[in-house]
N, C-alpha and C. Protein backbone atom coordinates (compact mmCIF):
# COMPACT_ATOMS: atom_id res chain seq x y z
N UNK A 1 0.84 -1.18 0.00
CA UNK A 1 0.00 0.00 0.00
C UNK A 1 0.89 1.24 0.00
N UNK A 2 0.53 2.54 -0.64
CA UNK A 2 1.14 3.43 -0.45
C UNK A 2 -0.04 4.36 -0.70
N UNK A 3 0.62 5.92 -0.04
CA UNK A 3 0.02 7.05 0.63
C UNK A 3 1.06 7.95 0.07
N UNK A 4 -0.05 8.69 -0.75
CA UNK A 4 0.75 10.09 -1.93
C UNK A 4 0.45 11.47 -1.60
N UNK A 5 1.31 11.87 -1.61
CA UNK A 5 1.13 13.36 -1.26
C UNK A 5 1.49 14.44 -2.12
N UNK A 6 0.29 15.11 -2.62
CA UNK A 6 0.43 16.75 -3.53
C UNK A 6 0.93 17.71 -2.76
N UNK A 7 1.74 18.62 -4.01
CA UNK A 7 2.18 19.54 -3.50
C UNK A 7 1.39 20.50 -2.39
N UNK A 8 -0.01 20.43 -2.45
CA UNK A 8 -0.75 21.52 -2.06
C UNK A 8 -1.55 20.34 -0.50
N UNK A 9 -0.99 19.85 -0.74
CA UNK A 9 -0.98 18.53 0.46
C UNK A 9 -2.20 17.65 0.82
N UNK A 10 -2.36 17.69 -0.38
CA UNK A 10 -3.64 16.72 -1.00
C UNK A 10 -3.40 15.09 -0.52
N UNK A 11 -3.69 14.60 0.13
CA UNK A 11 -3.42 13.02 -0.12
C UNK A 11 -4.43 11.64 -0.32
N UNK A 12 -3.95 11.18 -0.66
CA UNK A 12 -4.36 9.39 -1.65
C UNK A 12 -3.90 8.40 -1.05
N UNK A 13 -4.91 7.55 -0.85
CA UNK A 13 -3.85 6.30 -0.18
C UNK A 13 -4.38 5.56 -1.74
N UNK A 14 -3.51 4.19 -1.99
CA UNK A 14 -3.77 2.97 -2.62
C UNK A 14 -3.59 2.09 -2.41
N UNK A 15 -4.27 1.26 -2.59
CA UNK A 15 -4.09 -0.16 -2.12
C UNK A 15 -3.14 -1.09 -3.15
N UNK A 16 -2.20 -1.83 -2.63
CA UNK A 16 -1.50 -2.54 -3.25
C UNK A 16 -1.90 -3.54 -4.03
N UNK A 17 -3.58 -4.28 -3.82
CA UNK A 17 -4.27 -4.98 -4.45
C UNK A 17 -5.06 -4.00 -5.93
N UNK A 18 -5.08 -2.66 -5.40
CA UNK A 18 -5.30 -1.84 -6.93
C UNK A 18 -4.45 -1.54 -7.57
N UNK A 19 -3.55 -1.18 -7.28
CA UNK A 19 -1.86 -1.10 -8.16
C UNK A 19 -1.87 -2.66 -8.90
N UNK A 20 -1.33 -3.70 -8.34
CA UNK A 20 -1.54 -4.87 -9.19
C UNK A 20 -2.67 -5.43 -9.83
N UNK A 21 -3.82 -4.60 -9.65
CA UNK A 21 -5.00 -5.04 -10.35
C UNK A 21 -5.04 -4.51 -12.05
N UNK A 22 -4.72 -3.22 -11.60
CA UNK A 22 -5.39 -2.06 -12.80
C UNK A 22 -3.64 -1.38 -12.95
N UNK A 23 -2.64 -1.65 -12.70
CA UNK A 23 -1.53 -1.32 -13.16
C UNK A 23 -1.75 0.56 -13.39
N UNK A 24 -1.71 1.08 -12.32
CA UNK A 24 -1.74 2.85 -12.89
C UNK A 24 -0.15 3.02 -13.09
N UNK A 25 0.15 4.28 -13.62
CA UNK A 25 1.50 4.45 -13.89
C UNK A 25 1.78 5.94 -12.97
N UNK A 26 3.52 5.91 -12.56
CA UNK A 26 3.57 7.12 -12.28
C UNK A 26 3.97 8.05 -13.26
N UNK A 27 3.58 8.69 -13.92
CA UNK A 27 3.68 9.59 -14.88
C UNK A 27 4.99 11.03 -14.75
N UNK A 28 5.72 10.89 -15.61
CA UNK A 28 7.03 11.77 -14.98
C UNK A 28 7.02 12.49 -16.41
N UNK A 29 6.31 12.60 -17.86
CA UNK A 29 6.47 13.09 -18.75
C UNK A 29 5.38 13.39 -19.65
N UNK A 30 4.88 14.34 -20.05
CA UNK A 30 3.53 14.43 -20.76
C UNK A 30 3.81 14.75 -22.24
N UNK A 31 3.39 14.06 -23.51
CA UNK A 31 4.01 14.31 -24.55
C UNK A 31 5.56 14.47 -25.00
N UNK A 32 6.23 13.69 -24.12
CA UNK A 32 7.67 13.21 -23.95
C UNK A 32 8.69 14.11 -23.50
N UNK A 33 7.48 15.34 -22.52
CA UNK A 33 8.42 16.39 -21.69
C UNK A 33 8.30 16.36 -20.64
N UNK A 34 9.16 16.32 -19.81
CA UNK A 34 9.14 16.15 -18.82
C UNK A 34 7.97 17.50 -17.89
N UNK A 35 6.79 16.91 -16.87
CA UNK A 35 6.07 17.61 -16.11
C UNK A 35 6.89 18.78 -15.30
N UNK A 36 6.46 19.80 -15.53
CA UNK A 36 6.63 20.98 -14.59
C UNK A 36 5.54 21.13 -13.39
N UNK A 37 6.08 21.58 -12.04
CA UNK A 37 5.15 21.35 -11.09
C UNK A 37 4.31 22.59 -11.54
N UNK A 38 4.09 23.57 -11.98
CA UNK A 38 2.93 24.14 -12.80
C UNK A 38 2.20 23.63 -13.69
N UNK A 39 2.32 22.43 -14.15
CA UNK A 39 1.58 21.78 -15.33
C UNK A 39 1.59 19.87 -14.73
N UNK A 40 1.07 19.50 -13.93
CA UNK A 40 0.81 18.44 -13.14
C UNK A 40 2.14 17.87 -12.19
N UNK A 41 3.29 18.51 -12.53
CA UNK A 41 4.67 17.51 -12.44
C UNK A 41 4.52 18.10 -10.88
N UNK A 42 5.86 17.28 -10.37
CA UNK A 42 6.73 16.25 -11.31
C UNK A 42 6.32 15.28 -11.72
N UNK A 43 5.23 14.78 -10.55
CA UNK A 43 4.77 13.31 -11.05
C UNK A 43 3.33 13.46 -10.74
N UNK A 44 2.61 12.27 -11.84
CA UNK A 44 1.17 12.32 -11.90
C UNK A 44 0.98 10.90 -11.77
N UNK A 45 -0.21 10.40 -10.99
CA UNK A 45 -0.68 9.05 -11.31
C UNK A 45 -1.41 8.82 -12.16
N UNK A 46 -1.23 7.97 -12.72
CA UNK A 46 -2.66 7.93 -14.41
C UNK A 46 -3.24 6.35 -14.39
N UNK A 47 -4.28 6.90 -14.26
CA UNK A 47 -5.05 4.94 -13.86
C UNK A 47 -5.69 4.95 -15.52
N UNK A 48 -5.56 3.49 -16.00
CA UNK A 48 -6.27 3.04 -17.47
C UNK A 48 -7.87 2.87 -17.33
N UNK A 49 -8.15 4.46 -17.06
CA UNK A 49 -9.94 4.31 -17.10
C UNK A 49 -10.39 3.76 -18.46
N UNK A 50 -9.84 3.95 -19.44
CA UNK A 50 -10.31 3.63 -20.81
C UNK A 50 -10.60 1.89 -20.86
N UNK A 51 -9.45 1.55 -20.49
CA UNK A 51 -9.26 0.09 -20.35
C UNK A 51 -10.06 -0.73 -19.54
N UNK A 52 -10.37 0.03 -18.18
CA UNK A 52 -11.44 -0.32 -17.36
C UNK A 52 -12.07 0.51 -16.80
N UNK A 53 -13.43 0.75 -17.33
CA UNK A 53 -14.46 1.31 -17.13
C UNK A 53 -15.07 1.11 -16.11
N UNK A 54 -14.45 -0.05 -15.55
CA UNK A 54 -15.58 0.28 -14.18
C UNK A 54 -14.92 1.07 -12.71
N UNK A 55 -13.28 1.20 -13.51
CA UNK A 55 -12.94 2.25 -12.03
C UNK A 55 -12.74 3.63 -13.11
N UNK A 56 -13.65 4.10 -13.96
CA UNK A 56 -13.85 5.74 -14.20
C UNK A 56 -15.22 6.00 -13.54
N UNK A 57 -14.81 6.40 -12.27
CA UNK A 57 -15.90 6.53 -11.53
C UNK A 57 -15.28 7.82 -10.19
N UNK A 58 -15.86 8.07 -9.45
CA UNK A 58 -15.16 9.31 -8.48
C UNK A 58 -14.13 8.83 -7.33
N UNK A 59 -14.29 7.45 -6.85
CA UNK A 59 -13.34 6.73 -6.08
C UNK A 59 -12.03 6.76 -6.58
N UNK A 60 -12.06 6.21 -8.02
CA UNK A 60 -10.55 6.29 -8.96
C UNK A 60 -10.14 7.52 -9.47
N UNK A 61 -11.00 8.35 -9.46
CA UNK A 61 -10.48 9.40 -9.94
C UNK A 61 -10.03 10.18 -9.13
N UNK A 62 -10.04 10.13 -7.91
CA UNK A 62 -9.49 11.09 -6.73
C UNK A 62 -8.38 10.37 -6.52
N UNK A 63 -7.80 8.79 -7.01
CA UNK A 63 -6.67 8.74 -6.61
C UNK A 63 -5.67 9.19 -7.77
N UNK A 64 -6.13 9.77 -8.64
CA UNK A 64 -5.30 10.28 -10.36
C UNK A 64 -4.70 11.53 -9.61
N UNK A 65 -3.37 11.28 -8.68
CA UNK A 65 -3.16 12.66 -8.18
C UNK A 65 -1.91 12.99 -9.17
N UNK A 66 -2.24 14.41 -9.26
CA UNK A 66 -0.75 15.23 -9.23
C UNK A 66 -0.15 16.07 -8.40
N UNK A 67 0.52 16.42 -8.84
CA UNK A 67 2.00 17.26 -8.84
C UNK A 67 2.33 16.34 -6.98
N UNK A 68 2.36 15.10 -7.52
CA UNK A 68 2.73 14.60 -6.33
C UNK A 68 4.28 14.94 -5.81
N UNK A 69 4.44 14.54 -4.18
CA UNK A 69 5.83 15.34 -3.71
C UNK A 69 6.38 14.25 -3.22
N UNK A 70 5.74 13.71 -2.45
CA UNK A 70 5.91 12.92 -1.51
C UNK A 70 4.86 11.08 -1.72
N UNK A 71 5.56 10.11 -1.76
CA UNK A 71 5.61 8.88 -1.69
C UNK A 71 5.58 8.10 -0.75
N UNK A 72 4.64 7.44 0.28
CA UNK A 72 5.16 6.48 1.38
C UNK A 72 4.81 5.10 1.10
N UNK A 73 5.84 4.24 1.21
CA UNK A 73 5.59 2.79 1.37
C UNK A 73 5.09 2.10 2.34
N UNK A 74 4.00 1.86 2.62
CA UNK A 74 3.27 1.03 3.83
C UNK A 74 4.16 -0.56 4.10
């Protein structure tokens, strides 16, 4: 499990059974440039709502954080 933290000190927990379920990515580059913390960076989580439709819903989408800072490993 891990617990993410935005710059503006927003936080997300996830469960380690949703990470290996639905594979989200941490996102470090948007159109092959690297994120500025004015434009989501440094890092963004990006879950495959397209792929699975049944977590594009408001639960999954509050864990799609950015301009994350901070990372903890449970």
């Amino acid at each position: 499990d891990v617990t993410l933290t935005a710059a503006d000190d927003y936080k997300v927990d996830i469960g380690a059974e949703e990470i290996k379920t639905f594979n989200p990515i941490l996102a470090i580059e948007k159109d092959g440039v690297r994120m500025a913390p004015d434009d989501f960076g440094p890092f963004f989580v990006m879950w495959p709502f397209k792929e699975n439709p049944e977590i594009d819903n408001e639960t999954f989408q509050a864990k799609a954080i950015w301009s994350v800072v901070k990372i903890e490993v449970k």
